[in-house]
C-alpha atoms as a PDB file:
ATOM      1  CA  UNK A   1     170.313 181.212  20.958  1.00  0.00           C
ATOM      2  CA  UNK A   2     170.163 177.661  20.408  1.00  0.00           C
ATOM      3  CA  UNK A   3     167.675 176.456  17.020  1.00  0.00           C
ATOM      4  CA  UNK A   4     165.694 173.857  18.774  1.00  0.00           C
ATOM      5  CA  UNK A   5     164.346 176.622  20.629  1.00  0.00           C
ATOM      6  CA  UNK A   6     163.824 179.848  19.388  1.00  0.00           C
ATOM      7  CA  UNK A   7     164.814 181.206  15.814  1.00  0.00           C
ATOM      8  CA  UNK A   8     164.931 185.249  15.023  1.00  0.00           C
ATOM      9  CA  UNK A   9     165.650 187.070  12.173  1.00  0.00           C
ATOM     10  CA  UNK A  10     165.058 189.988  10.757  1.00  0.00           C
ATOM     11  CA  UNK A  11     165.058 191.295   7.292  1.00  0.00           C
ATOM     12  CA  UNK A  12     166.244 194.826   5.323  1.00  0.00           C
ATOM     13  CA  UNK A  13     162.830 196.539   5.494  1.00  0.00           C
ATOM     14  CA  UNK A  14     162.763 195.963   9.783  1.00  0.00           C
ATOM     15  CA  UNK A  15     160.552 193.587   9.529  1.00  0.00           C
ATOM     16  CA  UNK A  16     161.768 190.890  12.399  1.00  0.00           C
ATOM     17  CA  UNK A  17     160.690 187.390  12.957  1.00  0.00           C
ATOM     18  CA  UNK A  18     160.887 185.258  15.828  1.00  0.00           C
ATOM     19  CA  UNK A  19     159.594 181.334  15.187  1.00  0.00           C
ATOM     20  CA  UNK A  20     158.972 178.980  17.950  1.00  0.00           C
ATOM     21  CA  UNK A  21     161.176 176.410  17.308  1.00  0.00           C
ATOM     22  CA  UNK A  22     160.980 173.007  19.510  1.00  0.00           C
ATOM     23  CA  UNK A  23     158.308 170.934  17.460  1.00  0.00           C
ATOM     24  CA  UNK A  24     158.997 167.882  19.459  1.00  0.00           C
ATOM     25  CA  UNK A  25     157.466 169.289  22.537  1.00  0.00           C
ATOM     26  CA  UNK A  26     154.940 171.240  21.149  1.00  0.00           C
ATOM     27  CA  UNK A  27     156.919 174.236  21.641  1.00  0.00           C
ATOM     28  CA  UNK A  28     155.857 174.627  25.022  1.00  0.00           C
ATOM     29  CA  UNK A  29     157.299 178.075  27.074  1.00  0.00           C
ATOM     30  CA  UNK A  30     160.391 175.972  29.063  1.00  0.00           C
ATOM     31  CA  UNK A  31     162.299 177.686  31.083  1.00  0.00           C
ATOM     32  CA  UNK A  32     164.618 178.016  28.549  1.00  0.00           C
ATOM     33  CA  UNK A  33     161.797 179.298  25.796  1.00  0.00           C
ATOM     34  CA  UNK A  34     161.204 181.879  28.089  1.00  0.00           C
ATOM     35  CA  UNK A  35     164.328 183.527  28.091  1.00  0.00           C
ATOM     36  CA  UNK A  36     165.338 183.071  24.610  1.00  0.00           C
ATOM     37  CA  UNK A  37     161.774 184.439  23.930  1.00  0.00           C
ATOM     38  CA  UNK A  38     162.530 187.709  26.063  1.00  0.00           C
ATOM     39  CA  UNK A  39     165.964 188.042  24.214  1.00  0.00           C
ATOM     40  CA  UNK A  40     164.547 188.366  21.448  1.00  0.00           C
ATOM     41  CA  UNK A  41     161.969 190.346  21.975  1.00  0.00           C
ATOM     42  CA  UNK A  42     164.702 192.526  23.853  1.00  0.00           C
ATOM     43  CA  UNK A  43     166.267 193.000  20.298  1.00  0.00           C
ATOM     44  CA  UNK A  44     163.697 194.091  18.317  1.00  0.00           C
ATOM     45  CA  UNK A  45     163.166 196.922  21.703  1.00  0.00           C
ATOM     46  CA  UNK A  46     166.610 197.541  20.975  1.00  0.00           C
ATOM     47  CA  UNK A  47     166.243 198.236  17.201  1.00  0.00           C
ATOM     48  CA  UNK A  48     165.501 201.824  16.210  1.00  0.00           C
ATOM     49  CA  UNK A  49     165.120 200.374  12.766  1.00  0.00           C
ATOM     50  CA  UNK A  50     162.513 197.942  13.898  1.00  0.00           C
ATOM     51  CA  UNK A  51     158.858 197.805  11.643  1.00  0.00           C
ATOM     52  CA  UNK A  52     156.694 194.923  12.715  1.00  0.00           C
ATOM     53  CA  UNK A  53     157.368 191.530  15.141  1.00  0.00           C
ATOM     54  CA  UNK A  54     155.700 188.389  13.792  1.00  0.00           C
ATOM     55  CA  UNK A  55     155.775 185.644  15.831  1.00  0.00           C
ATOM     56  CA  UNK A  56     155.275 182.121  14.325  1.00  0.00           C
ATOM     57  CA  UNK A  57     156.540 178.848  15.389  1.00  0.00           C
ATOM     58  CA  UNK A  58     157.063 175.483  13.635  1.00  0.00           C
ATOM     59  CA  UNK A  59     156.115 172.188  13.774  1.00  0.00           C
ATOM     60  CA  UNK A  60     152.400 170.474  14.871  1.00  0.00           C
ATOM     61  CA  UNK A  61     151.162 173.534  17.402  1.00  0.00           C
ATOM     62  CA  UNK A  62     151.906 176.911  17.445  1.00  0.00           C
ATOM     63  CA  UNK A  63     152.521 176.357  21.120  1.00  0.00           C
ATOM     64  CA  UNK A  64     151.128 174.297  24.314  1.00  0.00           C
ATOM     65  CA  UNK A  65     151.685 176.591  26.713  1.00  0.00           C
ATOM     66  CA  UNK A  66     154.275 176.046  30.027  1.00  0.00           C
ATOM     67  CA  UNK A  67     155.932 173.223  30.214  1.00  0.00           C
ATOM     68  CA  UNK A  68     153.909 170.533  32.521  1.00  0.00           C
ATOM     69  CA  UNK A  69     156.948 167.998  33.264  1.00  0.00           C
ATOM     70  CA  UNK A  70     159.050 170.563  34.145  1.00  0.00           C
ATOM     71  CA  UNK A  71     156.492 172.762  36.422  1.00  0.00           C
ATOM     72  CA  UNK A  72     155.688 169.079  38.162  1.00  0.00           C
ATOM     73  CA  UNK A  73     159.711 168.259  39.309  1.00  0.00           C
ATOM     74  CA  UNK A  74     160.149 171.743  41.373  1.00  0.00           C
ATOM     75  CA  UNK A  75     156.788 171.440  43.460  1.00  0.00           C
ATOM     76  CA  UNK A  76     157.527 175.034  45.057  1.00  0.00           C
ATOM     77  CA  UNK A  77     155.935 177.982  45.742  1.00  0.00           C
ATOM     78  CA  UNK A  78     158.682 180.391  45.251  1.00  0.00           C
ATOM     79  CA  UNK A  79     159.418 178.754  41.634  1.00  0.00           C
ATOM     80  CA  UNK A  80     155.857 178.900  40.426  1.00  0.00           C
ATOM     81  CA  UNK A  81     155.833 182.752  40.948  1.00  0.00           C
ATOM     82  CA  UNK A  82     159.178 183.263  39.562  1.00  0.00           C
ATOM     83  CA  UNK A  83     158.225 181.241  36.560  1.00  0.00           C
ATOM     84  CA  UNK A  84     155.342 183.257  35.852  1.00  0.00           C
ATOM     85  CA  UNK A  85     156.658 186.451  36.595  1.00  0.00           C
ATOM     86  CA  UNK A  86     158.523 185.811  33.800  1.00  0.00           C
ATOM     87  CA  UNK A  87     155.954 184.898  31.604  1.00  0.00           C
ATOM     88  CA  UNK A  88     153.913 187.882  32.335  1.00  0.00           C
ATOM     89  CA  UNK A  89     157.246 190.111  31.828  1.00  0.00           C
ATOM     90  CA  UNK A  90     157.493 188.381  28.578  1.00  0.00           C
ATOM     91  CA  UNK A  91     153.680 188.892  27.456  1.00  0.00           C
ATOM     92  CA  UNK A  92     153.941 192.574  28.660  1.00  0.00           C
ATOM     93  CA  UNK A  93     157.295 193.732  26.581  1.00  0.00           C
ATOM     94  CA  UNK A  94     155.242 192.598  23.931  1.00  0.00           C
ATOM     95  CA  UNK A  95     152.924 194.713  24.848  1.00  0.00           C
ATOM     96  CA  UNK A  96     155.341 197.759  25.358  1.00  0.00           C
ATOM     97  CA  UNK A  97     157.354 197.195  22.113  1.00  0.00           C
ATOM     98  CA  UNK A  98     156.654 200.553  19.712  1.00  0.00           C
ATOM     99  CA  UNK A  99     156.112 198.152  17.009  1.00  0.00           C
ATOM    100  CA  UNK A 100     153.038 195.919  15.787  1.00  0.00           C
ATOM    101  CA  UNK A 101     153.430 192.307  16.631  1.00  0.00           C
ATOM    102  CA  UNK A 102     151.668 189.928  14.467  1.00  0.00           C
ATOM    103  CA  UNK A 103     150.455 186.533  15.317  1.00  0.00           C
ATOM    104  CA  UNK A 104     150.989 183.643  12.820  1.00  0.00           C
ATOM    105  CA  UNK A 105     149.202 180.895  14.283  1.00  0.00           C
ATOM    106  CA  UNK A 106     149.058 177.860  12.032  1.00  0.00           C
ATOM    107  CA  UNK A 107     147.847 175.219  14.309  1.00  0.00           C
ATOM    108  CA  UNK A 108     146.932 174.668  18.277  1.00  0.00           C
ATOM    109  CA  UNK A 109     147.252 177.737  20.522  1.00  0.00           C
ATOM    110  CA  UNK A 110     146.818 176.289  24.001  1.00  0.00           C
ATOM    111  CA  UNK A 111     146.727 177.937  27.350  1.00  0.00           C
ATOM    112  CA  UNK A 112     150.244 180.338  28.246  1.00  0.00           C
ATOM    113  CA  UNK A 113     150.043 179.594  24.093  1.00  0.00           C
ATOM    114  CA  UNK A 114     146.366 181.142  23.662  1.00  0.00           C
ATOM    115  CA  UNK A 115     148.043 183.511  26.078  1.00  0.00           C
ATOM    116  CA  UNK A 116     150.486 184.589  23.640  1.00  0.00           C
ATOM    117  CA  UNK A 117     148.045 184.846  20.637  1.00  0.00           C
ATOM    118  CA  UNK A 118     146.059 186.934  22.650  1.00  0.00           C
ATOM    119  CA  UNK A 119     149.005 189.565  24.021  1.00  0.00           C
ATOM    120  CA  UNK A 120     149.912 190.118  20.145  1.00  0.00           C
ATOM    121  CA  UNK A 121     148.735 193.554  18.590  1.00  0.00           C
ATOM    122  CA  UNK A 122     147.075 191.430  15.320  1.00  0.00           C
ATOM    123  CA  UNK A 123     146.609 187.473  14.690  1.00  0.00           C
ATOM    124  CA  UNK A 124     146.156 185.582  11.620  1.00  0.00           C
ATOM    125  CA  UNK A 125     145.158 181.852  11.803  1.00  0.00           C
ATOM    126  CA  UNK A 126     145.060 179.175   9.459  1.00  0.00           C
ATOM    127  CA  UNK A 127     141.562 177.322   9.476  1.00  0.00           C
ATOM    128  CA  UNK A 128     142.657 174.189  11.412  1.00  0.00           C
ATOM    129  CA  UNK A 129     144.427 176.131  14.218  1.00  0.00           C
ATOM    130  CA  UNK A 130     142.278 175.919  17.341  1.00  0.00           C
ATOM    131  CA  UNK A 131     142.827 177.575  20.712  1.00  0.00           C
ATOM    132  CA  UNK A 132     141.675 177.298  24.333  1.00  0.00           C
ATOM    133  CA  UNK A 133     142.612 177.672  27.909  1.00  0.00           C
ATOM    134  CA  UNK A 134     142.422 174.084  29.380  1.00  0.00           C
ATOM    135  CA  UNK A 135     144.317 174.029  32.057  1.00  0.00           C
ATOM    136  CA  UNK A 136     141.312 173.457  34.085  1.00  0.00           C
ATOM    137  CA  UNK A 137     141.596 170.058  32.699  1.00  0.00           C
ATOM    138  CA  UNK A 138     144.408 169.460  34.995  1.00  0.00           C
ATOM    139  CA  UNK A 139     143.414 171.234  37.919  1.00  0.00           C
ATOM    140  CA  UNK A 140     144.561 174.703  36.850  1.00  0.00           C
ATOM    141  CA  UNK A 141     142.649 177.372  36.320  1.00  0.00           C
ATOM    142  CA  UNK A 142     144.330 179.352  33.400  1.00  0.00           C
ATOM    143  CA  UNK A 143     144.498 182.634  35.763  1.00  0.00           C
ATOM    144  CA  UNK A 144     147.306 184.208  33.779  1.00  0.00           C
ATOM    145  CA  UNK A 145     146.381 183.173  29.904  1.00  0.00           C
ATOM    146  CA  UNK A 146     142.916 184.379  31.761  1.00  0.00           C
ATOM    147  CA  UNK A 147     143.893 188.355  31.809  1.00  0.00           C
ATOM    148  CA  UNK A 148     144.820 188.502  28.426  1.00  0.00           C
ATOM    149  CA  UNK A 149     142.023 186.509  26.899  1.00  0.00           C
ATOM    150  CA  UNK A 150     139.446 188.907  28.929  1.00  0.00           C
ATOM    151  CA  UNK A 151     140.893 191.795  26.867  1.00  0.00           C
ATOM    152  CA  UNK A 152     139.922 190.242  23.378  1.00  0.00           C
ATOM    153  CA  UNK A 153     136.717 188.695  23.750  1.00  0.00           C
ATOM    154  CA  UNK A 154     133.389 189.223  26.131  1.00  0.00           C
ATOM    155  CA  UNK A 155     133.568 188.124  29.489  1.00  0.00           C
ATOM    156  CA  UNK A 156     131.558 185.750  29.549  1.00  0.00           C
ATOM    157  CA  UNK A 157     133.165 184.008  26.286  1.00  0.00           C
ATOM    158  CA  UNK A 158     136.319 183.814  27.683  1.00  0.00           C
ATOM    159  CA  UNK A 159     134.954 182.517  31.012  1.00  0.00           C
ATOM    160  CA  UNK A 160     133.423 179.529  29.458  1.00  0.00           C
ATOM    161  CA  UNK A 161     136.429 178.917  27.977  1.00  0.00           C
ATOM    162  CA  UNK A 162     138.419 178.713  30.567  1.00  0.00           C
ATOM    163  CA  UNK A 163     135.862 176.824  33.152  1.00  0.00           C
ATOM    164  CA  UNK A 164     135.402 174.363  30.389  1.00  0.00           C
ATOM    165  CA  UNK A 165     138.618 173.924  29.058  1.00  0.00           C
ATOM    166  CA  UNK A 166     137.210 173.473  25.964  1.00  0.00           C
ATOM    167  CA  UNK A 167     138.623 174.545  22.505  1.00  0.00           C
ATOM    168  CA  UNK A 168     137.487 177.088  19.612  1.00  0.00           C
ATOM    169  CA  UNK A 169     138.200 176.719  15.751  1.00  0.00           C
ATOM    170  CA  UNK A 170     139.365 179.759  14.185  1.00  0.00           C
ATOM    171  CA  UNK A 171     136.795 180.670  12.887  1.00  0.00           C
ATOM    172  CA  UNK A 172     134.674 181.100  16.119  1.00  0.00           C
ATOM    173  CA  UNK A 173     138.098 182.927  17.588  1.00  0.00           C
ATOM    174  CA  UNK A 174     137.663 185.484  14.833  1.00  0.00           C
ATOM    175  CA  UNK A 175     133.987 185.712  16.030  1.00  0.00           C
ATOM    176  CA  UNK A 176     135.000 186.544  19.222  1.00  0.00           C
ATOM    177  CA  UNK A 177     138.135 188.911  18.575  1.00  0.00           C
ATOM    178  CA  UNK A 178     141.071 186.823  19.264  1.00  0.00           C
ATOM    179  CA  UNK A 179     142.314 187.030  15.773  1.00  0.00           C
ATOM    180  CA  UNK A 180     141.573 189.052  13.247  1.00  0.00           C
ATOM    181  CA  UNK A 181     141.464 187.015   9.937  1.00  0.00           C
ATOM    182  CA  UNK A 182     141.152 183.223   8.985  1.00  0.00           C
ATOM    183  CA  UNK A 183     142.561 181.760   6.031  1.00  0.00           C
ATOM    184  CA  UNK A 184     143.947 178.313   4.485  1.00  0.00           C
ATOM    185  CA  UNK A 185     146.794 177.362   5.459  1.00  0.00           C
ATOM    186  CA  UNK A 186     148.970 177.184   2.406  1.00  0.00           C
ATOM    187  CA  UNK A 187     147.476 180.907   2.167  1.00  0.00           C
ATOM    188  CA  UNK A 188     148.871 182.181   5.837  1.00  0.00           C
ATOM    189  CA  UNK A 189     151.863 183.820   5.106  1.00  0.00           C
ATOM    190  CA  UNK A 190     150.498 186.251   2.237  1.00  0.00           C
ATOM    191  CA  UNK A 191     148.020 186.921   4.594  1.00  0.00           C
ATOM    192  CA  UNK A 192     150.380 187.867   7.430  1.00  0.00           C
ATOM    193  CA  UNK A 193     152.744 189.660   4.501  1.00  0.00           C
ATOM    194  CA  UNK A 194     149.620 191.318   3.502  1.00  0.00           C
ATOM    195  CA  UNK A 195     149.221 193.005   6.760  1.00  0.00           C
ATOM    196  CA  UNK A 196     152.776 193.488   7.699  1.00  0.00           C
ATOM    197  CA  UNK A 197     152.993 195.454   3.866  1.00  0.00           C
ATOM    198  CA  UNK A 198     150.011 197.874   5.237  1.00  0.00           C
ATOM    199  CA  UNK A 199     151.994 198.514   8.085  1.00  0.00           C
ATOM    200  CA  UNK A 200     155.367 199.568   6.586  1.00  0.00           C
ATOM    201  CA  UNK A 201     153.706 201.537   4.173  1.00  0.00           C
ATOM    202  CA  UNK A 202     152.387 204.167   7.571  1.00  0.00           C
ATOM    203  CA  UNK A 203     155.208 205.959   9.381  1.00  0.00           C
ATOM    204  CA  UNK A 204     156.807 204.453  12.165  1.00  0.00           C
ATOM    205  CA  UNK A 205     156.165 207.323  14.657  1.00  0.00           C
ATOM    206  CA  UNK A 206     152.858 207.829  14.464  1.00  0.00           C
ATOM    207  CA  UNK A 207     152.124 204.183  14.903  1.00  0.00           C
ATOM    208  CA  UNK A 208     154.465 204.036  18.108  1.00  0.00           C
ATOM    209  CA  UNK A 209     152.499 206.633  19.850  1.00  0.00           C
ATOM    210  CA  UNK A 210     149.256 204.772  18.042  1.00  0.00           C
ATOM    211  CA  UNK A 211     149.717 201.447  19.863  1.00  0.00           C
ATOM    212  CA  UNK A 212     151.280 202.928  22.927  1.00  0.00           C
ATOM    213  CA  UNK A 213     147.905 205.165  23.344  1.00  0.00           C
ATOM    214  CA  UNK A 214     145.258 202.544  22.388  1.00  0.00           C
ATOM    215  CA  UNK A 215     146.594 200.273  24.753  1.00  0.00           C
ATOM    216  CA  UNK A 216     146.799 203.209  27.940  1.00  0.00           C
ATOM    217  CA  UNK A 217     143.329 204.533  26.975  1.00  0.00           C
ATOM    218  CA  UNK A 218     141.907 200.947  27.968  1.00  0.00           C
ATOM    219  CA  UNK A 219     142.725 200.340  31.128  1.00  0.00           C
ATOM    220  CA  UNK A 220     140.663 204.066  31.965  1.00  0.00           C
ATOM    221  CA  UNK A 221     137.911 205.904  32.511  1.00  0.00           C
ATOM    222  CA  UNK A 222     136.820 207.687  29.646  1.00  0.00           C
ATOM    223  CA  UNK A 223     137.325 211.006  30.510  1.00  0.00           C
ATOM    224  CA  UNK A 224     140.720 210.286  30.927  1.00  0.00           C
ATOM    225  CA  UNK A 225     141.287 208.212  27.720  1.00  0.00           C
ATOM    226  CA  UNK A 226     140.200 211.142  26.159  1.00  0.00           C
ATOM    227  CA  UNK A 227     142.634 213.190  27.596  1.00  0.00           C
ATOM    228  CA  UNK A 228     145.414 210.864  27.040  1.00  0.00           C
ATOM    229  CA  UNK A 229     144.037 210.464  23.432  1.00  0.00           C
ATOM    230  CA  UNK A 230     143.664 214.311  22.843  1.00  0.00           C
ATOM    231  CA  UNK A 231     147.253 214.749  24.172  1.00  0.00           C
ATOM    232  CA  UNK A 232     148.424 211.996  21.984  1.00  0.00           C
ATOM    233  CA  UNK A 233     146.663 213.425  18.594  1.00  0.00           C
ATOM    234  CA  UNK A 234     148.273 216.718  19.450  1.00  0.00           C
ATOM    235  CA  UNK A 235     152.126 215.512  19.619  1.00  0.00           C
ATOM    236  CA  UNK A 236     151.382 213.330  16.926  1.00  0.00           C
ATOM    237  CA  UNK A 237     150.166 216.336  14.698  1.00  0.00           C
ATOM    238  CA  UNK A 238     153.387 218.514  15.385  1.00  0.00           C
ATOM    239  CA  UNK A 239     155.553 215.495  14.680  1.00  0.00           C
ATOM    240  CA  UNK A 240     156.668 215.885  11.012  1.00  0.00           C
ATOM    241  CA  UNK A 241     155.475 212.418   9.286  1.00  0.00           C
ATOM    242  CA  UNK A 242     151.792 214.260   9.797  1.00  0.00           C
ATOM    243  CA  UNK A 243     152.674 217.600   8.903  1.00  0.00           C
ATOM    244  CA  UNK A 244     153.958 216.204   5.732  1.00  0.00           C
ATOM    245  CA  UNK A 245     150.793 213.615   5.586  1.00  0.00           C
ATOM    246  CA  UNK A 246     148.633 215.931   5.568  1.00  0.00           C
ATOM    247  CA  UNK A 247     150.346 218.938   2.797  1.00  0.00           C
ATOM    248  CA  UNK A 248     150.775 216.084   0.934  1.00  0.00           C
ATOM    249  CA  UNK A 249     147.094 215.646   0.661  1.00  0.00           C
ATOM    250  CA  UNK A 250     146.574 219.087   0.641  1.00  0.00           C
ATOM    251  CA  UNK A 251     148.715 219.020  -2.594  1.00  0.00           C
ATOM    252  CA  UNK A 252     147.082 215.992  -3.665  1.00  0.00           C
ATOM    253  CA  UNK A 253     150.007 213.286  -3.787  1.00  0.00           C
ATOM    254  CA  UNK A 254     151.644 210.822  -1.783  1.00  0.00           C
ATOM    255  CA  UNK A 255     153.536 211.796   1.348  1.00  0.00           C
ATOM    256  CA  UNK A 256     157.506 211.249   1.433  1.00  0.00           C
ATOM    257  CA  UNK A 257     157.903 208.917   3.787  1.00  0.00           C
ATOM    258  CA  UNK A 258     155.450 206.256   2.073  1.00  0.00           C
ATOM    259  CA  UNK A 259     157.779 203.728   0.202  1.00  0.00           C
END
């Protein structure tokens, strides 16, 4: 993929990166973002090896959201849902990846960009990033950016934020639950390597059917979470990682899979 768009690495202990890479333009979600973004995230599916997904980006934002000047040239019905079809496809396989994925928001997170912070598993911001859902500003109402924001913070919070249009620090997006921790800048990525070492040190399987679960359990009743969470506990205790978690603390030391 080309590198004014979309870097992605990954590194020996499965930890991959992908970094927003088209500073000039804020690294808004082109058309052509989009699909380097979903072939990316399409490789870390791909990778049984696979640990944790942080997503960062370079440059003055973390990202703008879609891209305005191109929406405005194809006026069409047809192309608007196609475009965010896409998106949403995009947001949701981040969603459906077995692994963490890890925000690493170091400045302005704006609409399909707040979006993005919001779909990840975990987000770390540096104190001057700030985030909203302005495209109300413009005439549209952030109705996609909208569905995940609802599922971090109260209703009502991310209401006002999206009939306003106006921005958050970080620190009040901690306060709300649209990232988890808040730090200075020049101190984000030990933060981020901080929690991405917490993660590797738990088994792989047990936090694939982990995030898969939390996620289902949400959108139901509770009756039924419970069922789906009871049913999850119970594979998850027959799998081997926890039948050798838990003899190991039985015999009182550390279990073999921890590194």
């Amino acid at each position: 993929m080309s590198d004014n768009i979309l870097l992605h690495d990954r590194d020996a202990r499965g930890v991959h990166t992908i970094t927003l890479n088209n500073p000039k333009a804020f690294n808004v979600l082109s058309e052509a973002m989009l699909t380097a973004f979903q072939t990316a995230v399409d490789g870390v599916a791909a990778d049984d090896g696979a640990r944790v997904l942080v997503i960062a980006a370079e440059g003055r934002a973390f990202c703008a959201g879609h891209d305005l000047k191109e929406m405005r040239a194809r006026p069409e019905l047809a192309y608007y849902q196609s475009l965010f079809a896409t998106c949403s496809k995009l947001m949701m396989g981040l969603r459906k990846l077995e692994v963490p994925v890890i925000a690493r928001v170091h400045a302005l997170a704006t609409a399909a960009g707040c979006q993005l912070v919001a779909q990840c598993d975990l987000a770390v911001a540096a104190e001057g990033a700030s985030f909203g859902v302005n495209g109300i500003d413009v005439g549209l109402f952030c109705a996609t950016p909208g569905v995940a924001l609802s599922r971090n913070m109260l209703p009502k919070q991310a209401m006002e934020m999206l009939l306003t249009g106006d921005f958050i620090s970080a620190t009040e997006a901690r306060a709300r639950g649209l990232v988890n921790r808040v730090v200075a800048p020049q101190a984000l990525d030990a933060e981020v390597g901080t929690l991405v070492t917490r993660i590797l040190g738990k088994p792989r399987e047990a936090v694939a059917m982990g995030k898969t679960l939390f996620y289902r359990q949400l959108e139901t009743g509770m009756e039924s979470a419970y069922q789906l969470a009871g049913q999850t506990m119970a594979c998850n205790m027959v799998h081997e990682v926890a039948q050798e978690g838990v003899q190991a603390f039985i015999d009182k030391r550390a279990p073999s899979w921890r590194p």
